[in-house]
Protein backbone atom coordinates (compact mmCIF):
# COMPACT_ATOMS: atom_id res chain seq x y z
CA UNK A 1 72.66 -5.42 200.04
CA UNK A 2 73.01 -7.92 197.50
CA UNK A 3 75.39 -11.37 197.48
CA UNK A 4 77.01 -12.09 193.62
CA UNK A 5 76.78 -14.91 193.75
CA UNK A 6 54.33 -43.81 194.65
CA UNK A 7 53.95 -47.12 193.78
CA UNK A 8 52.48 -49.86 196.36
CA UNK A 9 55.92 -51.98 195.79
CA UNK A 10 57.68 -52.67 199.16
CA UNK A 11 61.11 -52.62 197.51
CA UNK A 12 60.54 -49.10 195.56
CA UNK A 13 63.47 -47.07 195.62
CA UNK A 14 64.50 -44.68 198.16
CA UNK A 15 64.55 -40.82 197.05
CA UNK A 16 67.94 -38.94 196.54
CA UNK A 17 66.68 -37.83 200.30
CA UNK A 18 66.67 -41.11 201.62
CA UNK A 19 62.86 -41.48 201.42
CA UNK A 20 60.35 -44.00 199.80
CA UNK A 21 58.55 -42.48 196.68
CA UNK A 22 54.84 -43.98 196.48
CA UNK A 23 51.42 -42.84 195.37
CA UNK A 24 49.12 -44.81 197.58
CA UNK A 25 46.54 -46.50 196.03
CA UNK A 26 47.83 -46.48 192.60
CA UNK A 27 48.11 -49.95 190.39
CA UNK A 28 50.59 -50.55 187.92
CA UNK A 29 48.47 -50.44 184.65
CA UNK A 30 47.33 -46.54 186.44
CA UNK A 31 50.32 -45.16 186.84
CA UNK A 32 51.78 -45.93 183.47
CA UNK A 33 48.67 -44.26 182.51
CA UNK A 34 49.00 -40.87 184.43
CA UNK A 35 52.82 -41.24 183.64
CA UNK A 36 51.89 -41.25 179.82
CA UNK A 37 49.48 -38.46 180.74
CA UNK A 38 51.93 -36.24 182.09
CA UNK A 39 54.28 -36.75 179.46
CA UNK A 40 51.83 -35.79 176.95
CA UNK A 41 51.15 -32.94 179.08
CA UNK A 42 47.34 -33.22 178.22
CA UNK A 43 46.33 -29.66 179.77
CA UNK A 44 42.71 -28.14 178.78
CA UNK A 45 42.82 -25.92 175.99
CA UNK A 46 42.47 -22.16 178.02
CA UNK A 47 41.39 -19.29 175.44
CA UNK A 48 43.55 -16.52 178.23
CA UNK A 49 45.57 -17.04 181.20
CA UNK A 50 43.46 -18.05 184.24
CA UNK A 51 43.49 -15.46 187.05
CA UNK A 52 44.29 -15.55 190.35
CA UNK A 53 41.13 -14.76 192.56
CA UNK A 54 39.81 -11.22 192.67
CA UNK A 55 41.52 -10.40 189.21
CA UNK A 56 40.30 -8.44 186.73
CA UNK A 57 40.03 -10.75 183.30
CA UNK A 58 43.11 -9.30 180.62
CA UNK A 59 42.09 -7.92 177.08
CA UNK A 60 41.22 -11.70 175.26
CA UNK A 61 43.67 -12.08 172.19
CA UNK A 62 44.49 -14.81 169.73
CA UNK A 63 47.86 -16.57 171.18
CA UNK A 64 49.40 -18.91 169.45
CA UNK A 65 49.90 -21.06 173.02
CA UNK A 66 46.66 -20.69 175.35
CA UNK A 67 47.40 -19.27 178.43
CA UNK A 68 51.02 -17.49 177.88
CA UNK A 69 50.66 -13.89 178.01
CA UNK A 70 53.83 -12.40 176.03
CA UNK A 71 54.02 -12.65 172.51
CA UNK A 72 55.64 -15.15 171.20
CA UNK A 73 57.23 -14.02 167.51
CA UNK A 74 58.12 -16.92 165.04
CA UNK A 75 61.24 -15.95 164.92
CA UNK A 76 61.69 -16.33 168.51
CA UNK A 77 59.83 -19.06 169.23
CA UNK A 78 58.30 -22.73 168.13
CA UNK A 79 54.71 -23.45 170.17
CA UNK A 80 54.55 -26.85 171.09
CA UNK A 81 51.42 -27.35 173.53
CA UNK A 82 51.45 -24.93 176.54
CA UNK A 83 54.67 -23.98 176.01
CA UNK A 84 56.95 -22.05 173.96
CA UNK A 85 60.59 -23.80 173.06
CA UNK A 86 63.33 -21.08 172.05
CA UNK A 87 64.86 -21.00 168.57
CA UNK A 88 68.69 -21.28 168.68
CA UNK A 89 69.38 -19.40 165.74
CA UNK A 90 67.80 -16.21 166.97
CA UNK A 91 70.98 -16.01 169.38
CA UNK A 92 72.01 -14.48 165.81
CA UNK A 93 71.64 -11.79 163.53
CA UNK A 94 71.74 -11.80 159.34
CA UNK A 95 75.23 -10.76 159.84
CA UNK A 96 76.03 -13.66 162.74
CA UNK A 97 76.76 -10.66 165.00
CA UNK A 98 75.70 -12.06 168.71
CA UNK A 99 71.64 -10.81 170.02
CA UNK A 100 71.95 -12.38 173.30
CA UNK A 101 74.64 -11.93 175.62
CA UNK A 102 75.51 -14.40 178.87
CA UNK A 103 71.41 -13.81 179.74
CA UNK A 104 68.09 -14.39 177.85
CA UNK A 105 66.29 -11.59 177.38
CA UNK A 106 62.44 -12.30 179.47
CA UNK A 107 60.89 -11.18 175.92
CA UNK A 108 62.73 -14.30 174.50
CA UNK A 109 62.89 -16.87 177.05
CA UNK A 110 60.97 -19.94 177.11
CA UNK A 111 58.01 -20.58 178.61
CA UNK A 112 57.06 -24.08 180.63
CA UNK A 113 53.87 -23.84 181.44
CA UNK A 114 51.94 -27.52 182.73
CA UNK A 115 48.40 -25.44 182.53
CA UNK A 116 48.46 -21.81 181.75
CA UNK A 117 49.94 -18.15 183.10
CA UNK A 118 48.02 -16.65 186.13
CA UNK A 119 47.64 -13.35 186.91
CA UNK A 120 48.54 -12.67 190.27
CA UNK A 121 48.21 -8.86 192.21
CA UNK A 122 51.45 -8.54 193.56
CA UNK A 123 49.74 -5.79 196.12
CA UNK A 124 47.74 -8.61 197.18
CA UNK A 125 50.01 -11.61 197.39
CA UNK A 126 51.61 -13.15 199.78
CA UNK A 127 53.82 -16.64 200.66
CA UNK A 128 52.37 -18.91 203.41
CA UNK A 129 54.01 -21.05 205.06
CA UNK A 130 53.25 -23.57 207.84
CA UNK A 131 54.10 -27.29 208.95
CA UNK A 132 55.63 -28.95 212.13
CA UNK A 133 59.45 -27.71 211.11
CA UNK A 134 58.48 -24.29 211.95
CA UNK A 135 58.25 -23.11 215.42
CA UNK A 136 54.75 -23.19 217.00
CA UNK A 137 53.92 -25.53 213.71
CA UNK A 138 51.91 -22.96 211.98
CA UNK A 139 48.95 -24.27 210.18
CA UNK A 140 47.46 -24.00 207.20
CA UNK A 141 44.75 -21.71 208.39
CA UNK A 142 46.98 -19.46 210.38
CA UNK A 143 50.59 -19.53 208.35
CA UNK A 144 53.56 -17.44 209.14
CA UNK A 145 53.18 -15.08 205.71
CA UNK A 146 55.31 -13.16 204.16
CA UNK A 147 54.22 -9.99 201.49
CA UNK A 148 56.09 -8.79 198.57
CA UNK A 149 57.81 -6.26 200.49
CA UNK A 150 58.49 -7.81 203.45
CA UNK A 151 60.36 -10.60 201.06
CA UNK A 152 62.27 -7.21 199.74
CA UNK A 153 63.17 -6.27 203.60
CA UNK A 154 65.31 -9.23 203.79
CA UNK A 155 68.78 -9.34 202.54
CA UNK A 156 68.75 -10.04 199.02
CA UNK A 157 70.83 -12.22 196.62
CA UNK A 158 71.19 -12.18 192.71
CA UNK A 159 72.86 -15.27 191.32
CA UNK A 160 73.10 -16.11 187.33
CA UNK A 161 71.61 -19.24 186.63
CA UNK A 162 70.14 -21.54 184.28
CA UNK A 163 66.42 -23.03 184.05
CA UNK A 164 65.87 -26.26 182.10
CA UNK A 165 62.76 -28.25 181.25
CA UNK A 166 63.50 -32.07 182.76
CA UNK A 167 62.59 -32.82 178.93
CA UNK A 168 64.72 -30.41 176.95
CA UNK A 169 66.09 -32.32 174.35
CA UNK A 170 62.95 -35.17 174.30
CA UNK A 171 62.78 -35.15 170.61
CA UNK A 172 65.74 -36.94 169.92
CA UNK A 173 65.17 -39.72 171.47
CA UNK A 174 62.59 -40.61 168.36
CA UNK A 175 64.65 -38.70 165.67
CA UNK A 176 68.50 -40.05 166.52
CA UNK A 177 67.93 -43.18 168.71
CA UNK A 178 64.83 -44.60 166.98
CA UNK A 179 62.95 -44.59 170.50
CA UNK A 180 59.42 -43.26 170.71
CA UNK A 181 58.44 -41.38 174.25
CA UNK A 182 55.56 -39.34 175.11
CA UNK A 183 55.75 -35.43 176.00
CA UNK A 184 56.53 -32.30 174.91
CA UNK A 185 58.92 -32.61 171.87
CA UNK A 186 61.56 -30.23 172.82
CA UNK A 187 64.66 -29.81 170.55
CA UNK A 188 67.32 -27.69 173.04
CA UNK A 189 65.51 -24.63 173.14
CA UNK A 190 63.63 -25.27 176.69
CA UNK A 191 66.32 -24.08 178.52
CA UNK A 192 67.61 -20.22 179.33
CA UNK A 193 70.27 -18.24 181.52
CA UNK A 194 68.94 -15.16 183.52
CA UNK A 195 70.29 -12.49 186.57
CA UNK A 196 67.61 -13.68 189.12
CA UNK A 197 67.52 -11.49 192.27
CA UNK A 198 65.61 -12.30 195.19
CA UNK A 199 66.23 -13.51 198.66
CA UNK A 200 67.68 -16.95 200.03
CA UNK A 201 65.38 -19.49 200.69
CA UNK A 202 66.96 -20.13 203.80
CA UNK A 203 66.33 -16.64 204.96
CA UNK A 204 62.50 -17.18 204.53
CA UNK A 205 62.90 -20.61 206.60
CA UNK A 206 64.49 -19.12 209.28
CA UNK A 207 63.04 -15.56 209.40
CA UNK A 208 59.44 -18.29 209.45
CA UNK A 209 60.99 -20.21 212.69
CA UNK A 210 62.45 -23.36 210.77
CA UNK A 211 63.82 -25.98 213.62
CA UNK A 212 66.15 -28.22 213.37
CA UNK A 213 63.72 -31.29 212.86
CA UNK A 214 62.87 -30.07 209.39
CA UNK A 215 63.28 -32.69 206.38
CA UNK A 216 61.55 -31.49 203.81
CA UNK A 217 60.27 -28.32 202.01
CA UNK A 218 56.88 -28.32 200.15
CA UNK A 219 56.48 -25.17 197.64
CA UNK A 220 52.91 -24.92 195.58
CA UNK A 221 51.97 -22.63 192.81
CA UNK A 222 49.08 -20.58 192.16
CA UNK A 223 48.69 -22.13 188.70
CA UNK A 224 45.84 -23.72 187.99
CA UNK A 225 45.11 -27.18 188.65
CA UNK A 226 46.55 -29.66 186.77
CA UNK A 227 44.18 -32.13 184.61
CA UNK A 228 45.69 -35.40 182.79
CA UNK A 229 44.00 -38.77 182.12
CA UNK A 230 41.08 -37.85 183.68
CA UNK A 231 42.66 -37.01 187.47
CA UNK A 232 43.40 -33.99 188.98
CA UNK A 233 46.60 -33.46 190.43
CA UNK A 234 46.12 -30.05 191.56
CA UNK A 235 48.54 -27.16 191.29
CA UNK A 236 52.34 -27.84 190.53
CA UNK A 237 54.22 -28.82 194.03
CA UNK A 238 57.39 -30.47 194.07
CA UNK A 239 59.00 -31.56 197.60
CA UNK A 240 62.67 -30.15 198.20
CA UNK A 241 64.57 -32.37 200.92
CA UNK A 242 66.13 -29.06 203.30
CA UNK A 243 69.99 -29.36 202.97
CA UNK A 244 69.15 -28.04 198.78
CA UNK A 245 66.38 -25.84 200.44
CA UNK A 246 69.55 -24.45 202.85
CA UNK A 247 71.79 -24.23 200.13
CA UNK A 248 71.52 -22.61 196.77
CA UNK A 249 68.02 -21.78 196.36
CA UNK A 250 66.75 -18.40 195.60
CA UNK A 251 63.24 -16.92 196.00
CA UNK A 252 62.80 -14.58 193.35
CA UNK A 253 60.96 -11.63 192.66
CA UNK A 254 63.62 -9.99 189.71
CA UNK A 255 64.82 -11.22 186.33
CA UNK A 256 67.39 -9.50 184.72
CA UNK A 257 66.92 -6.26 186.71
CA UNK A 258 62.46 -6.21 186.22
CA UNK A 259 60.54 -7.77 188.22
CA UNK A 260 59.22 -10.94 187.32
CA UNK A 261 56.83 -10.63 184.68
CA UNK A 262 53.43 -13.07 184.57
CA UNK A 263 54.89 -15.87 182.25
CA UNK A 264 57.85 -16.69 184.34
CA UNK A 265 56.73 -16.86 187.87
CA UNK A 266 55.52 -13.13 189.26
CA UNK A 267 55.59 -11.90 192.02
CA UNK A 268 58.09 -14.73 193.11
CA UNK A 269 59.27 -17.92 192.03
CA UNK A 270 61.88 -20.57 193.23
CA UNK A 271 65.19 -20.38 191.76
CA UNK A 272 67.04 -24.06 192.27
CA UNK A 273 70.45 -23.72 190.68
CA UNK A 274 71.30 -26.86 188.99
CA UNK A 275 68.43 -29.42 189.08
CA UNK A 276 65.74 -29.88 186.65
CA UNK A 277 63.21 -27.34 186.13
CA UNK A 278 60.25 -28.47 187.71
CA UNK A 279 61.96 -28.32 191.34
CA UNK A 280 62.36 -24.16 190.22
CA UNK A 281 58.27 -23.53 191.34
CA UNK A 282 56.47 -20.41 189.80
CA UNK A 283 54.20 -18.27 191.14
CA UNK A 284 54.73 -19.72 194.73
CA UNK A 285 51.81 -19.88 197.11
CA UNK A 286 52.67 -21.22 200.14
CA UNK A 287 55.53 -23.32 201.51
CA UNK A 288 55.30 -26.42 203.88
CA UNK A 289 57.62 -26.94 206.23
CA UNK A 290 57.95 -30.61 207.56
CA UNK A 291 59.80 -32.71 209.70
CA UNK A 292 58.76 -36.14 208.08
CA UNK A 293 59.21 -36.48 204.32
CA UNK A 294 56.81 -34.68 201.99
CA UNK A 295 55.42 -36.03 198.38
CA UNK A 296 53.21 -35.07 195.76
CA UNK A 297 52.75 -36.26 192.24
CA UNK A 298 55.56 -34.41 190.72
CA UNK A 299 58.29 -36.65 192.74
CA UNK A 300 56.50 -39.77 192.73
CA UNK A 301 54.34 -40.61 189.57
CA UNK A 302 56.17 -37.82 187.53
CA UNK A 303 59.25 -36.61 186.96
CA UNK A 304 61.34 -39.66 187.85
CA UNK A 305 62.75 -42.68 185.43
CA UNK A 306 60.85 -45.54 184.19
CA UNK A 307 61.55 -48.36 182.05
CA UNK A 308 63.60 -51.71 181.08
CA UNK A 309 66.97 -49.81 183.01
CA UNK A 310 65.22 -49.23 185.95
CA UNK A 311 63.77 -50.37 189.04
CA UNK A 312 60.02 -51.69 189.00
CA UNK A 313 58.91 -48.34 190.77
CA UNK A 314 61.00 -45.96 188.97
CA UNK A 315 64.42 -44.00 189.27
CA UNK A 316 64.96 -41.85 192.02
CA UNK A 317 63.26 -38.67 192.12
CA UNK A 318 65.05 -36.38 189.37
CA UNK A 319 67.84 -33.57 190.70
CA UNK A 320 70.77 -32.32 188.51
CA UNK A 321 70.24 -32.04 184.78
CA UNK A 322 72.97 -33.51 182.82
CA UNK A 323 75.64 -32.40 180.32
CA UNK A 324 74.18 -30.66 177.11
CA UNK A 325 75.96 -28.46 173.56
CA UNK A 326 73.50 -26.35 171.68
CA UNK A 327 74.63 -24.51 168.09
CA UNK A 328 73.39 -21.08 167.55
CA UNK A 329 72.31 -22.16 163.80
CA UNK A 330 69.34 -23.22 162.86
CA UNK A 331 68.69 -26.98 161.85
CA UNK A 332 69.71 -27.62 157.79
CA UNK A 333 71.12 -24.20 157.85
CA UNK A 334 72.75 -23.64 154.20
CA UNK A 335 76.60 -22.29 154.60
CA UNK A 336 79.07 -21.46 151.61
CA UNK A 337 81.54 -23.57 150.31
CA UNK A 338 85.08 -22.49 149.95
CA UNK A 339 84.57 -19.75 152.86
CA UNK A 340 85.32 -20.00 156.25
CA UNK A 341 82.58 -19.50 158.88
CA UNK A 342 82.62 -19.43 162.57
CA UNK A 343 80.28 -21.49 164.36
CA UNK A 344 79.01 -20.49 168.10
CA UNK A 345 77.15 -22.70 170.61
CA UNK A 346 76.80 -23.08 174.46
CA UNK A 347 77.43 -25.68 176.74
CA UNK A 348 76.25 -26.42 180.43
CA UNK A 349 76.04 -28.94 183.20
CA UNK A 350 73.58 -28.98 186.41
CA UNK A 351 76.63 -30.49 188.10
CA UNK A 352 79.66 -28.29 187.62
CA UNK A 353 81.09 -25.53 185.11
CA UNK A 354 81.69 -26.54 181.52
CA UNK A 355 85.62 -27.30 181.15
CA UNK A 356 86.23 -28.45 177.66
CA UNK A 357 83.65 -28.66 174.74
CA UNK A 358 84.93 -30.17 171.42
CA UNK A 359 83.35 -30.00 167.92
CA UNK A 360 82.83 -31.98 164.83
CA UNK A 361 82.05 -30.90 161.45
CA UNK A 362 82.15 -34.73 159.63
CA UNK A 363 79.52 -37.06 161.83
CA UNK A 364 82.02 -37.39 164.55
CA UNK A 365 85.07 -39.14 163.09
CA UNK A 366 87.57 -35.91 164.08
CA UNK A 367 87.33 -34.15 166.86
CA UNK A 368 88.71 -30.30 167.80
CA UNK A 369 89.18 -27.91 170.89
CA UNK A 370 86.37 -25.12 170.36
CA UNK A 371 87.46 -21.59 172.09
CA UNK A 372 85.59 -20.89 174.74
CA UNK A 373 84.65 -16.61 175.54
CA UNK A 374 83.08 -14.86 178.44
CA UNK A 375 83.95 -16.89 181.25
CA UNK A 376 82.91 -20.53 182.64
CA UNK A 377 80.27 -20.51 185.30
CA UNK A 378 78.72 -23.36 187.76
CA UNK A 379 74.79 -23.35 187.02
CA UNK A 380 75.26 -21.27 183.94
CA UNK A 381 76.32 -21.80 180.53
CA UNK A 382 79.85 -21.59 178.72
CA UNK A 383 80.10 -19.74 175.54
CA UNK A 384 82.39 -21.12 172.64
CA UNK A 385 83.28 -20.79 168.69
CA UNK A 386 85.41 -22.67 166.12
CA UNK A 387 86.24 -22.16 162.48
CA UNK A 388 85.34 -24.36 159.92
CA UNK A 389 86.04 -24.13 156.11
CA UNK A 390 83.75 -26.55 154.04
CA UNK A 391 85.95 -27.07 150.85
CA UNK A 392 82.98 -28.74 149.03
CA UNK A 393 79.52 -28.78 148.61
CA UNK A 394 77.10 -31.40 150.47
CA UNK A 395 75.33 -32.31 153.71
CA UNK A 396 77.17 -32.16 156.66
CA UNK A 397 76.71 -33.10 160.37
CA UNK A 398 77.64 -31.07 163.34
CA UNK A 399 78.45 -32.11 166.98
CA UNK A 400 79.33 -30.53 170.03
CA UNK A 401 80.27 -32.50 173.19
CA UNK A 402 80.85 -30.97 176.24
CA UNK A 403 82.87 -32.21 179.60
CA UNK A 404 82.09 -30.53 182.73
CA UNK A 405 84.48 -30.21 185.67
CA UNK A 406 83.87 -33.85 187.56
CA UNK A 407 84.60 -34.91 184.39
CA UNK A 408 80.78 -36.32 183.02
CA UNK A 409 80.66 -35.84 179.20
CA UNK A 410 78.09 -36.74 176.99
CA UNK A 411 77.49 -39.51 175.38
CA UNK A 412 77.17 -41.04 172.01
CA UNK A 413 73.39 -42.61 173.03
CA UNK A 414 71.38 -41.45 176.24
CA UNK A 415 70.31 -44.13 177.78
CA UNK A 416 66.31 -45.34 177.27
CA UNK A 417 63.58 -44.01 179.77
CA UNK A 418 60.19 -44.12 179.07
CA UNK A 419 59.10 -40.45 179.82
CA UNK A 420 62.32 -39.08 177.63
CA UNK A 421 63.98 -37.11 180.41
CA UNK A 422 67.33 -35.85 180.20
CA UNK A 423 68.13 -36.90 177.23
CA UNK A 424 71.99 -35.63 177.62
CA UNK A 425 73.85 -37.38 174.50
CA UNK A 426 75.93 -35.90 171.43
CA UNK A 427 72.95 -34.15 169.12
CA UNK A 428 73.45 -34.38 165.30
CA UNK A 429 73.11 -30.99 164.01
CA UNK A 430 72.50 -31.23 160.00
CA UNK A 431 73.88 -28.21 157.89
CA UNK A 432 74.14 -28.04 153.89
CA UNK A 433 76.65 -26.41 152.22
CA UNK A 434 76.22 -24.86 148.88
């Protein structure tokens, strides 16, 4: 029945678990290396997505991103590396009549891929999981393990909720603030709202013989392994400290009402309400369960701040994504003068629900109340429109700022970090009018 709902340096700073990041053996002049690396997201070109063992190969077709397996339409879609960002102004039709509801259809929603899409038998899968916070400690050679349809035994959940890229909105960090970073250029489109269904986290946990000394949750893909700089880091696996585990997380096998297709994490993925992307694992593997803190590269070399702001090691491991506004027009759209048109957009917030989101139409000198429709949700996105009648011809900047419930708004500038994470200020949105 378903529920609605690693640096060497002794002073690095603690994790938002309480833990000390590090990556022994790494130097300095290294790890700005692999963090440059990652950033870039240097994967090996793949001609098709790389199968999961004892899979027969898919039909080999041009793609315009190696190793995704839906199409990906121009009109849908802008390639950049191994992923696939979402265009904004497909939310739209030639008339402005609203294609996408509160959820992103899977044929449209963006792909983040570090390597490329495997191909995984979900007859054939199953999760694994072992570690001393289970019972008995199960090992890795004889887990606890759990098949598609045992997963589907369990009570299930669906909850709406967003996924974001830690990098969504990189770009314009070069393009408004002047600041060069490394990466994936995302404009706003690596983000997307789906109906997930699946079953709690902390079901699998407990129904697996989780114990009270459990700290920390270890979930690994069955992507391939992941190649920058010259190391290999292996396959994406991102530490979870329990009381998130416990919480809000979701094991999926469903999205929007299918079952997860290839690109987006089949037969399940991790669903992690809130918090960057890269915590929300695809194509989960296996699942250690610890009761001493867990790392891997993805929460100690990657995926954490560094720069002139902060500490010699880096930031704390990265959690909720910030505030963000997003138009549904394209970029130097052309609009009529002497009409009036209504603009749409979205806002969100890995923290709370959206509860005010203002607009300007001259560069930010004024400021108005846009309306919001179809509800306000925590870990999902709020709709909203305004009017605007352009009297005269010329180019004209748009912004959208958003306020959430605990009351964190966005910015004017983001704040410098070297990998371009989170970048969470007020985006100039150019439009002409003719």
């Amino acid at each position: 029945m378903d529920d609605e709902v690693r640096t060497r340096n002794e002073s690095a700073p603690k994790q938002a678990t309480g833990h000390e990041a590090r990556a022994d053996g790494v130097d300095r002049r290294s790890l700005l290396r692999m963090v440059s690396a990652a950033g870039a997201l240097a994967a090996p070109a793949l001609a098709a997505p790389t199968l999961a063992p004892g899979r027969a190969a898919a039909e080999e077709v041009p793609r315009p991103v190696p190793g995704i397996v839906k199409p990906l339409p121009a009109e849908w879609f802008v390639p950049r590396g191994t992923n696939a960002e979402m265009r904004w102004d497909a939310f739209r039709d030639a008339d402005g009549e609203s294609v996408i509801g509160r959820h992103v259809p899977v044929e449209r929603f963006f792909v983040r891929n570090h390597t490329s899409t495997p191909l995984v038998d979900p007859d054939t899968w199953s999760l694994k999981l072992f570690g001393s916070g289970l019972r008995g400690a199960p090992t890795v050679q004889d887990p606890v393990e759990f098949g598609l349809d045992d997963l589907r035994e369990l009570p299930s959940t669906r909850i709406s909720a967003l996924i974001e890229c830690a990098g969504n909105g990189r770009s314009y960090f070069l393009s408004q603030q002047n600041q060069p970073v490394p990466g994936t250029p995302w404009t706003l489109g690596g983000v997307g709202s789906a109906s997930w269904r699946g079953v709690r986290l902390a079901e699998v946990l407990r129904a697996a013989g989780l114990t009270g000394a459990a700290v920390d949750v270890l979930p690994t893909g069955l992507d391939p392994d992941y190649v920058a700089g010259g190391t290999n880091y292996g396959p994406v696996r991102r530490p979870l400290p329990i009381a998130k585990a416990l919480d809000d997380v979701l094991l999926a096998y469903e999205m929007n009402g299918e079952p997860l297709t290839p690109d987006h994490g089949a037969p399940a993925r991790l669903v992690v309400p809130g918090w960057v992307g890269i915590a929300s694992i695809k194509w989960v593997g296996s699942i250690e369960v610890a009761d001493r803190p867990l790392y891997s590269p993805w929460n100690t070399d990657f995926y954490r701040m560094f720069g002139p702001d902060y500490p010699t090691g880096g930031g704390e491991p990265l959690a909720n994504q910030v505030v963000k506004c997003a138009f549904e027009l394209a970029a130097g759209a052309q609009l009529g003068a002497g009409r009036e048109h209504r603009l749409y957009g979205r806002s969100w917030s890995g923290t709370a629900a959206v509860r005010r989101v203002e607009v300007s139409t001259d560069g930010g000198r004024t400021w108005r109340s846009a309306e919001p429709y179809g509800g306000s949700h925590a870990d999902d996105w709020t709709r909203w429109s305004v009017d605007w009648r352009p009297e005269r011809p010329g180019r004209y900047e748009l912004r959208a700022r958003a306020t959430d419930r605990r009351g964190n708004t966005q910015p004017e500038r983001e704040p410098f970090n070297r990998e371009g994470y989170l970048f969470g200020a007020v985006v100039a949105h150019p439009v002409t009018v003719v």
